[in-house]
Protein backbone atom coordinates (compact mmCIF):
# COMPACT_ATOMS: atom_id res chain seq x y z
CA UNK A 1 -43.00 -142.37 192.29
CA UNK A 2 -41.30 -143.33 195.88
CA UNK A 3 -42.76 -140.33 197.98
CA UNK A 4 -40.09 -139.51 201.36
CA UNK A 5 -41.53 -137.11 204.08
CA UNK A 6 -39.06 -135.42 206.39
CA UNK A 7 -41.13 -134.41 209.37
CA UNK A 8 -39.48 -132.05 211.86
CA UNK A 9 -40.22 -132.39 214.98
CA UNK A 10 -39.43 -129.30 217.30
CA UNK A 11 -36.76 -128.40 218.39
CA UNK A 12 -34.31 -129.89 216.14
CA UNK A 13 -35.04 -133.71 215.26
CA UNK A 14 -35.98 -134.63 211.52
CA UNK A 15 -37.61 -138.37 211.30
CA UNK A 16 -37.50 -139.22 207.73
CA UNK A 17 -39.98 -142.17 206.19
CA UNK A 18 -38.92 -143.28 203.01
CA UNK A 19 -42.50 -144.78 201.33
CA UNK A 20 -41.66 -148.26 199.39
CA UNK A 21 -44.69 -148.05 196.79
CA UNK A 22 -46.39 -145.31 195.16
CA UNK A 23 -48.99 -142.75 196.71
CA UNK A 24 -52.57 -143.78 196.51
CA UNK A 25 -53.60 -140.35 196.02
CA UNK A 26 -50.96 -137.72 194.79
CA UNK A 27 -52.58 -133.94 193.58
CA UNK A 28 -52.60 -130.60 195.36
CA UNK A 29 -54.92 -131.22 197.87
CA UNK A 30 -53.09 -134.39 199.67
CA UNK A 31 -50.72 -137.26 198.71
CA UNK A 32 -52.16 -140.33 200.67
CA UNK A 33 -49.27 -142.83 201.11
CA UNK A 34 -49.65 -146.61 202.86
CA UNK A 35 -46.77 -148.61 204.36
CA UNK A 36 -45.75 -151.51 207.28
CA UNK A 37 -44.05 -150.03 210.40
CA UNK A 38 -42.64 -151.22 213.67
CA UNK A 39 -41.25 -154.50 213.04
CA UNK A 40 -41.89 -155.73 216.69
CA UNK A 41 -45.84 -155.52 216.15
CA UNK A 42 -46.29 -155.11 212.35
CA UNK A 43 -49.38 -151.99 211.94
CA UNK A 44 -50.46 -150.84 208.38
CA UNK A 45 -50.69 -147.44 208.43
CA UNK A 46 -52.23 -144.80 205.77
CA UNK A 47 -50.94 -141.59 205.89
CA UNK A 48 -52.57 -138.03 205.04
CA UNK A 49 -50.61 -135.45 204.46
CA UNK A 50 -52.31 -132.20 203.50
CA UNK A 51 -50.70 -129.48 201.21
CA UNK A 52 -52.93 -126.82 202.36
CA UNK A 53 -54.12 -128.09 205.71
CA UNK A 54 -52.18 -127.95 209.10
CA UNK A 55 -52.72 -131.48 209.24
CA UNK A 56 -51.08 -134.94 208.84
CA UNK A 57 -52.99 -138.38 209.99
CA UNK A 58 -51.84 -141.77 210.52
CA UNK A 59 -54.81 -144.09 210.44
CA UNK A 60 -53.48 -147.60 211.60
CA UNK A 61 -54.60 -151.16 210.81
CA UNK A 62 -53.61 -154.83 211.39
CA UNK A 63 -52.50 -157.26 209.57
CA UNK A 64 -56.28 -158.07 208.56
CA UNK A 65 -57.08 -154.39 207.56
CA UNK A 66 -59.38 -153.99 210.46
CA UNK A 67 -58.84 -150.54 212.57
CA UNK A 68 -56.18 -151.12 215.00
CA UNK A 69 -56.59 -148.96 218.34
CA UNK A 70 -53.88 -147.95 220.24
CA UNK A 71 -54.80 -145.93 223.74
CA UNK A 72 -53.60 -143.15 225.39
CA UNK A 73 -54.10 -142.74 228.87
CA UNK A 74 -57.21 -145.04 228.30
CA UNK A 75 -58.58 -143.27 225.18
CA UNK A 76 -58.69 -145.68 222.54
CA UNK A 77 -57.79 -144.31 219.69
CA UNK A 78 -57.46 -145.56 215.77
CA UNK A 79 -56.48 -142.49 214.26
CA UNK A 80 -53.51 -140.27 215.30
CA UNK A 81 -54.33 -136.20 213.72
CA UNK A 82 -50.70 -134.33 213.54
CA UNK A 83 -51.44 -130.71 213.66
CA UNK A 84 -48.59 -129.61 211.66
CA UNK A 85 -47.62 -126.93 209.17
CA UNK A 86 -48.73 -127.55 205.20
CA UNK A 87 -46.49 -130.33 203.47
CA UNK A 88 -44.19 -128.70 200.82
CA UNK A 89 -43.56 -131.19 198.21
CA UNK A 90 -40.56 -130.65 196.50
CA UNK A 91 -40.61 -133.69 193.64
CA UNK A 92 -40.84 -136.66 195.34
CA UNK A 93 -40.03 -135.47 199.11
CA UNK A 94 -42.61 -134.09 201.62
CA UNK A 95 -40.85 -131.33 204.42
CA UNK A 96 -43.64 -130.21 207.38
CA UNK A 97 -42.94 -129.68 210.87
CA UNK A 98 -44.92 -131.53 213.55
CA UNK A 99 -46.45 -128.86 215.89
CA UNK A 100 -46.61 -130.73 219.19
CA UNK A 101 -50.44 -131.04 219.15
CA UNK A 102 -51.87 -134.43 218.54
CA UNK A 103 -56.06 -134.88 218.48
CA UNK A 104 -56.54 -138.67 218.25
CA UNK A 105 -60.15 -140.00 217.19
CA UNK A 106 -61.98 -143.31 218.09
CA UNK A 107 -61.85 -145.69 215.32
CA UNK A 108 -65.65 -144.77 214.99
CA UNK A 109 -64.25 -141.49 214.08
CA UNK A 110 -67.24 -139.61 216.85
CA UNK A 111 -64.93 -138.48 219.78
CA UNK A 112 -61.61 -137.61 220.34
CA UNK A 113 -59.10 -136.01 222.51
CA UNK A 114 -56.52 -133.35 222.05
CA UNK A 115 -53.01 -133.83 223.74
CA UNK A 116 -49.75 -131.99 224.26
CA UNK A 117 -51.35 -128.48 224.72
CA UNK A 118 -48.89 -127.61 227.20
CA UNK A 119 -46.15 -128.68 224.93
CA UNK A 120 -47.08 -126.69 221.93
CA UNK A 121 -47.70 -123.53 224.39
CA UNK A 122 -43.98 -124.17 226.03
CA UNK A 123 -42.49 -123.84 222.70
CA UNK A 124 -43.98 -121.19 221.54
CA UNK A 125 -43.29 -119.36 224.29
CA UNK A 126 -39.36 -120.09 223.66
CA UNK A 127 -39.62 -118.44 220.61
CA UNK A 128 -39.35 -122.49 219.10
CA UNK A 129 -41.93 -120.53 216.09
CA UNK A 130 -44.16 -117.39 215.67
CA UNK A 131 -47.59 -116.18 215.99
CA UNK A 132 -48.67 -117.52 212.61
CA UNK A 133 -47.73 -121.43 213.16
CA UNK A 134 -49.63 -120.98 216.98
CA UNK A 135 -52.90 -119.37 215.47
CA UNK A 136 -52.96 -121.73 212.79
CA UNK A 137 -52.35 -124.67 214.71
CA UNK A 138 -54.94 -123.63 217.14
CA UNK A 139 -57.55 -123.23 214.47
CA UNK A 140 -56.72 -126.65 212.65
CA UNK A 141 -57.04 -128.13 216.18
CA UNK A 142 -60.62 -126.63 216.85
CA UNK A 143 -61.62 -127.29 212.65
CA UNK A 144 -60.44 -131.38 213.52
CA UNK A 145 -62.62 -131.32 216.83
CA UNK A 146 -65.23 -129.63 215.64
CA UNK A 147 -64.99 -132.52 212.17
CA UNK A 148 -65.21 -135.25 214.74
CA UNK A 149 -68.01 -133.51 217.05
CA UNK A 150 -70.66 -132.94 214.19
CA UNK A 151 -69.85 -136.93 212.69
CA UNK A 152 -68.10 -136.17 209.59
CA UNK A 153 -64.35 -136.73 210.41
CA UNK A 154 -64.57 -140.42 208.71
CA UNK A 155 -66.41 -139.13 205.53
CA UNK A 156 -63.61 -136.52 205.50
CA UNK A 157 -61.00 -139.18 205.44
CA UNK A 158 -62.76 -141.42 202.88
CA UNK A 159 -63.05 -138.10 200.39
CA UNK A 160 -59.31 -137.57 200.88
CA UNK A 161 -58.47 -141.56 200.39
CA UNK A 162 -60.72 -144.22 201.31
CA UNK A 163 -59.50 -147.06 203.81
CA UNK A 164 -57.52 -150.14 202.21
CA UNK A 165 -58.83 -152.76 200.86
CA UNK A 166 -55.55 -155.52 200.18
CA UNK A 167 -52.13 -154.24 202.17
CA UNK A 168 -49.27 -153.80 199.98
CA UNK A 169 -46.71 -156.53 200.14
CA UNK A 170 -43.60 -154.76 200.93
CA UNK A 171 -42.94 -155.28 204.74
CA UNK A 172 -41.28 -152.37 205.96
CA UNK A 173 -41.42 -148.51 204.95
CA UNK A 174 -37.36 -146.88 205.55
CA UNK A 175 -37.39 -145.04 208.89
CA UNK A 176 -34.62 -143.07 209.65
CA UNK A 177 -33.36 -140.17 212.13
CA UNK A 178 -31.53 -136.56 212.23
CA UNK A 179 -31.06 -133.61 212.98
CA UNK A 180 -32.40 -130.50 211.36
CA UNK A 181 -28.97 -129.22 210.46
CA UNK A 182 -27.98 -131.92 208.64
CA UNK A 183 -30.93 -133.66 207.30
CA UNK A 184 -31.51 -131.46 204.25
CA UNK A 185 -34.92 -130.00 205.47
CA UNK A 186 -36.58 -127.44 203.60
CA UNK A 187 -39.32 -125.01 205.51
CA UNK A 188 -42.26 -123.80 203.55
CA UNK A 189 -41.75 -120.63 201.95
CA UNK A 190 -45.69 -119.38 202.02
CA UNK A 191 -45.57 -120.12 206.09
CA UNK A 192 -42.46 -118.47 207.43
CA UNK A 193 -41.35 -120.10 211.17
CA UNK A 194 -40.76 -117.18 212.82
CA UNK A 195 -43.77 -114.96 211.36
């Protein structure tokens, strides 16, 4: 099974990545997808996405399947951790919504650094979601840092899917753009936006 993930980003965009080969991992827990992006710099990436965490990582490689760090206002980072709501799998599609906070971890998976606070506070202050997406965003963000701070954030990720071994050999996963109104997204039902 072909796994697609519509991710919403707030307010009103919908990227949508269309996964050429099967999960790794697919249960109730988390469906663990790989797949080639970016065609300008080719990165591997494996992809987390948690059905009952507010949580999606991208943990990105090169072409050798060595941890490939990207920085952010000098950080090095390996590992990008979207706070977002619970994936809803509906079949073979994926619908969360990314909740402006990002906590990226060193490739040795021991420090990290939150980013877009303000961002996420902005929009929930214009009423962009409710009380229960900011409390539970907030606590998945302090869970992650705490995961990293006390040296178990890799052993997490290894329990959910370890790292790759051999890339797959399809180049490119789809990529494609909308907007929420007319890209077919569906909200979680247990996790109500406006709640």
């Amino acid at each position: 099974m072909q796994m697609t993930l519509y991710q919403h980003h707030l307010p009103s965009e919908v990227r949508v990545f269309r996964y050429l080969s099967p999960p790794v991992r697919l249960d109730e827990e988390v469906i663990v997808c790989d797949g080639w992006f970016s065609p300008a710099v080719p990165i591997y990436c494996r992809s987390y996405m948690f059905l009952k965490r507010w949580l999606h990582i991208f943990a990105t490689f090169d072409h050798g399947l060595s941890p490939r760090e990207d920085r952010f206002e000098g950080f090095p980072f390996q590992f990008n951790c979207d706070i977002t709501t619970p994936h809803y799998r509906v079949g073979d599609k994926l619908y969360t919504t990314d909740l402006c906070v990002d906590v990226l971890v060193s490739a040795n998976g021991r420090e990290c650094l939150a980013k877009d606070m303000e961002e996420f506070a902005a929009r929930h202050s214009a009423g962009q979601f409710g009380a229960l997406w900011r409390e539970a965003a907030q606590r998945e963000a302090r869970w992650l840092e705490n995961l990293v701070t006390e040296g178990s954030f890799l052993a997490f990720l290894e329990a959910a899917g370890p790292f790759p071994t051999a890339a797959i050999p399809r180049e490119m996963a789809e990529i494609a753009q909308h907007q929420l109104e007319t890209a077919g997204f569906v909200f979680h039902p247990s996790y109500p936006r406006y709640a």
